[in-house]
N, C-alpha and C. Protein backbone atom coordinates (compact mmCIF):
# COMPACT_ATOMS: atom_id res chain seq x y z
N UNK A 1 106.84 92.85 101.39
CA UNK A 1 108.15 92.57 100.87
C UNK A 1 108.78 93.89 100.40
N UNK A 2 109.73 93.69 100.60
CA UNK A 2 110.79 95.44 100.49
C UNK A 2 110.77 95.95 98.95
N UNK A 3 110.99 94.49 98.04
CA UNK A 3 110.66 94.93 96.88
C UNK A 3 110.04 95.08 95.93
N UNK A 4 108.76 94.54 96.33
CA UNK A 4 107.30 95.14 96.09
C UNK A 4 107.22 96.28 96.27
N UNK A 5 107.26 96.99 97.77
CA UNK A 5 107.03 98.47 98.33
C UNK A 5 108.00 99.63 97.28
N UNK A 6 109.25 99.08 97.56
CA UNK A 6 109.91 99.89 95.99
C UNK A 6 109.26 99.99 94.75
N UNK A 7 109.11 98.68 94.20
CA UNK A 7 108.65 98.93 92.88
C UNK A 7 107.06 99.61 92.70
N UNK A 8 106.41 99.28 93.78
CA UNK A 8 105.34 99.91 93.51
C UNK A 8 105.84 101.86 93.72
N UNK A 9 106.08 102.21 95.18
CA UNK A 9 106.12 103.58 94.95
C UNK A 9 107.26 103.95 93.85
N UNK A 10 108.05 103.55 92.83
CA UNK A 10 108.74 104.13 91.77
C UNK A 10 107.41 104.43 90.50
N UNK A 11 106.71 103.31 90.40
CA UNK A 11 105.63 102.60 89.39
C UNK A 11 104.70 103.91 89.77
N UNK A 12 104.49 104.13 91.08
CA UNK A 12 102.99 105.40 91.06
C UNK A 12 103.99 106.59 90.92
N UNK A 13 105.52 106.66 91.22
CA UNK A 13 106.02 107.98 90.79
C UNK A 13 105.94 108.10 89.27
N UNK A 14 106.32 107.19 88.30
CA UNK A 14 106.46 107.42 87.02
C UNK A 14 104.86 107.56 86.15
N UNK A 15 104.20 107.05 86.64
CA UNK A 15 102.74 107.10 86.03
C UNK A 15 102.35 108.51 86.29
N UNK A 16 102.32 108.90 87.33
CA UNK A 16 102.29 110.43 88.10
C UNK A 16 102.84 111.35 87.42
N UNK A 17 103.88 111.26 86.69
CA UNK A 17 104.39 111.85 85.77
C UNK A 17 104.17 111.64 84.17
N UNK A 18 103.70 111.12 83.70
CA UNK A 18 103.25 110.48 82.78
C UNK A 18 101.92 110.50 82.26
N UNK A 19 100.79 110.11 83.23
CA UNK A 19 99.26 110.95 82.85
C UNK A 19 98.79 111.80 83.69
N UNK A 20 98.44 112.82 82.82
CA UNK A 20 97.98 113.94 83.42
C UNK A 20 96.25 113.65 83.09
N UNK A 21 95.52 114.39 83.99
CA UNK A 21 93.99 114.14 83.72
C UNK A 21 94.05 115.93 83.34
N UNK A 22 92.77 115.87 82.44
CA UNK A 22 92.74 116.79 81.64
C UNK A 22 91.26 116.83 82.12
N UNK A 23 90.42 117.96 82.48
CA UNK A 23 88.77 117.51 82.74
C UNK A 23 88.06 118.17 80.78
N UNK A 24 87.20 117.06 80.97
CA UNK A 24 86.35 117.12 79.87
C UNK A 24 85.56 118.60 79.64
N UNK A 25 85.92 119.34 78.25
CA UNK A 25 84.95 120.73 78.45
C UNK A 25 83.44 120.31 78.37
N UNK A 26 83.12 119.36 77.76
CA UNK A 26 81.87 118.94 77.10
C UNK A 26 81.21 119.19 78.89
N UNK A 27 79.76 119.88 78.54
CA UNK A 27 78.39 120.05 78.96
C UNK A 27 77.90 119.23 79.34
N UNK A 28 77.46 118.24 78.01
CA UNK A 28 76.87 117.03 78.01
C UNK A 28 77.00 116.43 77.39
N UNK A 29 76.89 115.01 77.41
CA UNK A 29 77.38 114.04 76.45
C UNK A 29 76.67 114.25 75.17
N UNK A 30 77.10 113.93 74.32
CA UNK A 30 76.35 113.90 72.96
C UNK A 30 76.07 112.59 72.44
N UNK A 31 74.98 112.82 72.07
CA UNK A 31 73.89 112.36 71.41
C UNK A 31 74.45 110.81 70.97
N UNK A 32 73.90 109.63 70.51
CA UNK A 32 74.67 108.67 69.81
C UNK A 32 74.37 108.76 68.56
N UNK A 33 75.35 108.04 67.77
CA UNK A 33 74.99 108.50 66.18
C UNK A 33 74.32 107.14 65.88
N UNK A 34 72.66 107.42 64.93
CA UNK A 34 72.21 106.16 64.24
C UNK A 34 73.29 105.26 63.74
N UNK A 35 73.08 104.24 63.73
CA UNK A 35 73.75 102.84 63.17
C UNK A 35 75.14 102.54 63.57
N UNK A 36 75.79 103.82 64.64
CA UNK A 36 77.08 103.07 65.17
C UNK A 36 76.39 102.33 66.60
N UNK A 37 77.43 100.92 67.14
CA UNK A 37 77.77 100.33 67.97
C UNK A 37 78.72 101.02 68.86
N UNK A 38 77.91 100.59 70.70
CA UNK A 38 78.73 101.07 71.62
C UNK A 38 78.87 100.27 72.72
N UNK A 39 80.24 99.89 73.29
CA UNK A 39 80.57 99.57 74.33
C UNK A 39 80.85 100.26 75.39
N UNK A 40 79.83 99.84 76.74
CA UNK A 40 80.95 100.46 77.70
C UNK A 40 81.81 99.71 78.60
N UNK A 41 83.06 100.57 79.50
CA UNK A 41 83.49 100.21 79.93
C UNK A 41 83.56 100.60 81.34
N UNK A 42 83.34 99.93 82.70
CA UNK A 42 83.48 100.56 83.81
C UNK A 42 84.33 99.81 84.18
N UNK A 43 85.33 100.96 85.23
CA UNK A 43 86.53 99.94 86.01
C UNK A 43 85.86 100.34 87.14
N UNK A 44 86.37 99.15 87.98
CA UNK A 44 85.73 98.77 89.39
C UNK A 44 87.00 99.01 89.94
N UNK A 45 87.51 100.08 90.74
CA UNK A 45 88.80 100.26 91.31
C UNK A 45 89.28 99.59 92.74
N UNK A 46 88.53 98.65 93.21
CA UNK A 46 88.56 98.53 94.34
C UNK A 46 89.29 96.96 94.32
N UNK A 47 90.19 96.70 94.93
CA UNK A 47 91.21 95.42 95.60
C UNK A 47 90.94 95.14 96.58
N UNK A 48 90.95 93.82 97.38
CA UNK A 48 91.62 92.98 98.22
C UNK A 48 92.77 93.40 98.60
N UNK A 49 93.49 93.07 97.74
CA UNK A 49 95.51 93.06 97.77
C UNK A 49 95.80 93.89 96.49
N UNK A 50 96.26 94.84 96.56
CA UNK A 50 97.22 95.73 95.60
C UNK A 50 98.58 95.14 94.84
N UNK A 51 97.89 94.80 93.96
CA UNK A 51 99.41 93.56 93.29
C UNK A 51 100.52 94.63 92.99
N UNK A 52 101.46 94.48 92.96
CA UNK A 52 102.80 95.57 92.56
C UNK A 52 103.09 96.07 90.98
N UNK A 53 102.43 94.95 90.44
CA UNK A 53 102.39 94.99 89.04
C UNK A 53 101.56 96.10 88.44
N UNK A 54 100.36 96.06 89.08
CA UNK A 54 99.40 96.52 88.29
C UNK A 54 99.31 98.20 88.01
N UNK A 55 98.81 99.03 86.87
CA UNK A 55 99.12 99.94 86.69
C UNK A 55 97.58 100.43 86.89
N UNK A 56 96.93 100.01 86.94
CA UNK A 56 95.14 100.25 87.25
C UNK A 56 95.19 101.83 88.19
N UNK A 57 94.11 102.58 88.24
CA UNK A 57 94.09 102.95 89.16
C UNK A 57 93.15 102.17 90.34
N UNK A 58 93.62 102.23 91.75
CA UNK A 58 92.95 100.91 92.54
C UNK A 58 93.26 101.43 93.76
N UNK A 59 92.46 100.95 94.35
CA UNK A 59 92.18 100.88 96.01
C UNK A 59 92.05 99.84 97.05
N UNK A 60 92.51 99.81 98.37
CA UNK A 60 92.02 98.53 99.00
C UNK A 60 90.69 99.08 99.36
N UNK A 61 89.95 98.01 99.15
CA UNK A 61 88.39 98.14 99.29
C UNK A 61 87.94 98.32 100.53
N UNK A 62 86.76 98.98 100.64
CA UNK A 62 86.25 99.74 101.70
C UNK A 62 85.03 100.18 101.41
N UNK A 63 84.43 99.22 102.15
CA UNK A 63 82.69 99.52 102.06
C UNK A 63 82.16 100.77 102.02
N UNK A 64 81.99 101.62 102.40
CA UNK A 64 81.66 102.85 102.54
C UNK A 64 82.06 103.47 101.11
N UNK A 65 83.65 103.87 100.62
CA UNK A 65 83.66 104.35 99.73
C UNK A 65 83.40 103.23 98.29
N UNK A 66 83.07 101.83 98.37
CA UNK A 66 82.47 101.08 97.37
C UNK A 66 80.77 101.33 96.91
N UNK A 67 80.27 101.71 97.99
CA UNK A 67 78.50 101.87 98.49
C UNK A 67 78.33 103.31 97.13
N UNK A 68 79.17 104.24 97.87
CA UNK A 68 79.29 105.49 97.28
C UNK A 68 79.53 105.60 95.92
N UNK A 69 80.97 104.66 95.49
CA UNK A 69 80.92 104.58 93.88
C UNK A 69 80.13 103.98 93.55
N UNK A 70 79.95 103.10 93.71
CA UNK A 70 78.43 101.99 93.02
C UNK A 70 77.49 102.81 93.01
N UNK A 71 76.59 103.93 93.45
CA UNK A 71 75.87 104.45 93.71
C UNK A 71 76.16 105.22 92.35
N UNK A 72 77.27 106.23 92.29
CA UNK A 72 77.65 107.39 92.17
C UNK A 72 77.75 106.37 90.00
N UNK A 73 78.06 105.60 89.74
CA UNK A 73 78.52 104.97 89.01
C UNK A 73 77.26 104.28 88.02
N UNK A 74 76.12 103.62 88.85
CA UNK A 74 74.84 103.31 88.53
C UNK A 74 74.39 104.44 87.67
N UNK A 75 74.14 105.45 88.89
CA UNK A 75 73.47 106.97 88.26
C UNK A 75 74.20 107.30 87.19
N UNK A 76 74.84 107.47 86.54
CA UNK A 76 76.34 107.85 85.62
C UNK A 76 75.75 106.89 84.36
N UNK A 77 75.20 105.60 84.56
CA UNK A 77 75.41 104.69 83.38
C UNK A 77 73.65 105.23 82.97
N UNK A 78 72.70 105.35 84.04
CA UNK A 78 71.55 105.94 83.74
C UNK A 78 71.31 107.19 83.08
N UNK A 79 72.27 108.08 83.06
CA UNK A 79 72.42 109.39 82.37
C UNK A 79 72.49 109.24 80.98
N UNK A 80 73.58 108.25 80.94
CA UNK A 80 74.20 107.74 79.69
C UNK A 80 72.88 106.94 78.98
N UNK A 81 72.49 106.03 79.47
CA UNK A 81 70.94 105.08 79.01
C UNK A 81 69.71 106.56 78.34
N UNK A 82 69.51 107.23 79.14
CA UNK A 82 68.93 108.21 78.79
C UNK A 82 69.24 109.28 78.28
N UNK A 83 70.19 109.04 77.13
CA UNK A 83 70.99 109.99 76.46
C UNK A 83 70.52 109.07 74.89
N UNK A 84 70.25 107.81 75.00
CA UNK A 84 69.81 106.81 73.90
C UNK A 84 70.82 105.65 73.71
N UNK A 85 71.93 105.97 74.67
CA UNK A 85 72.87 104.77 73.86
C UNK A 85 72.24 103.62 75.09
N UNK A 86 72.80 102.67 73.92
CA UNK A 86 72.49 101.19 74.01
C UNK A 86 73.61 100.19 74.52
N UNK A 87 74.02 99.60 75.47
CA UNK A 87 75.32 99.11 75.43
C UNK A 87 75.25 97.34 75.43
C-alpha cells in the first residue's frame, strides 16, 4: 500500500536522525553487584511482515542470518552467565 511505503521510509528517515549508536568503551562487562536483581532483555529482530508502525529495529526473516544471530546471541548470554549474573 502506497501509504504504508511512505510512512514507513519517512519513520526510518526520522529515527536515522534521531539515534545515533555510540559503541560501548567498556572492555568487559563488569562484575554484578551482591544483592542487586537483573533482567535481561533480548530483541529478536526478525519479522514475517514489517508492520509500518513499528519502530523496532527488524528484519524480514531469513534463515541463514537467524541461525547466525541465534548462535552469535546464545554465546553473548553465556559470557554474560559467566560473568555471575543471574537472570
Amino acid at each position: 500500500m502506497l501509504s504504508e511505503r511512505i510512512l514507513t521510509t519517512t519513520l526510518k528517515h526520522l529515527v536515522r536522525q534521531k539515534l545515533e549508536y555510540t559503541p560501548n568503551k567498556l572492555e568487559m562487562l563488569p562484575n554484578p553487584q551482591s544483592g542487586h536483581n537483573y533482567m535481561l532483555y533480548a530483541h529478536v529482530p526478525f519479522c514475517e511482515v514489517l508492520c509500518p508502525f513499528c519502530s523496532f529495529n527488524r528484519y524480514i526473516f531469513n534463515e541463514t542470518a537467524g541461525r547466525n544471530y541465534y548462535r552469535s546471541l546464545r554465546r553473548e548470554m553465556e559470557m554474560v552467565a559467566e560473568r555471575g549474573y543471574n537472570f
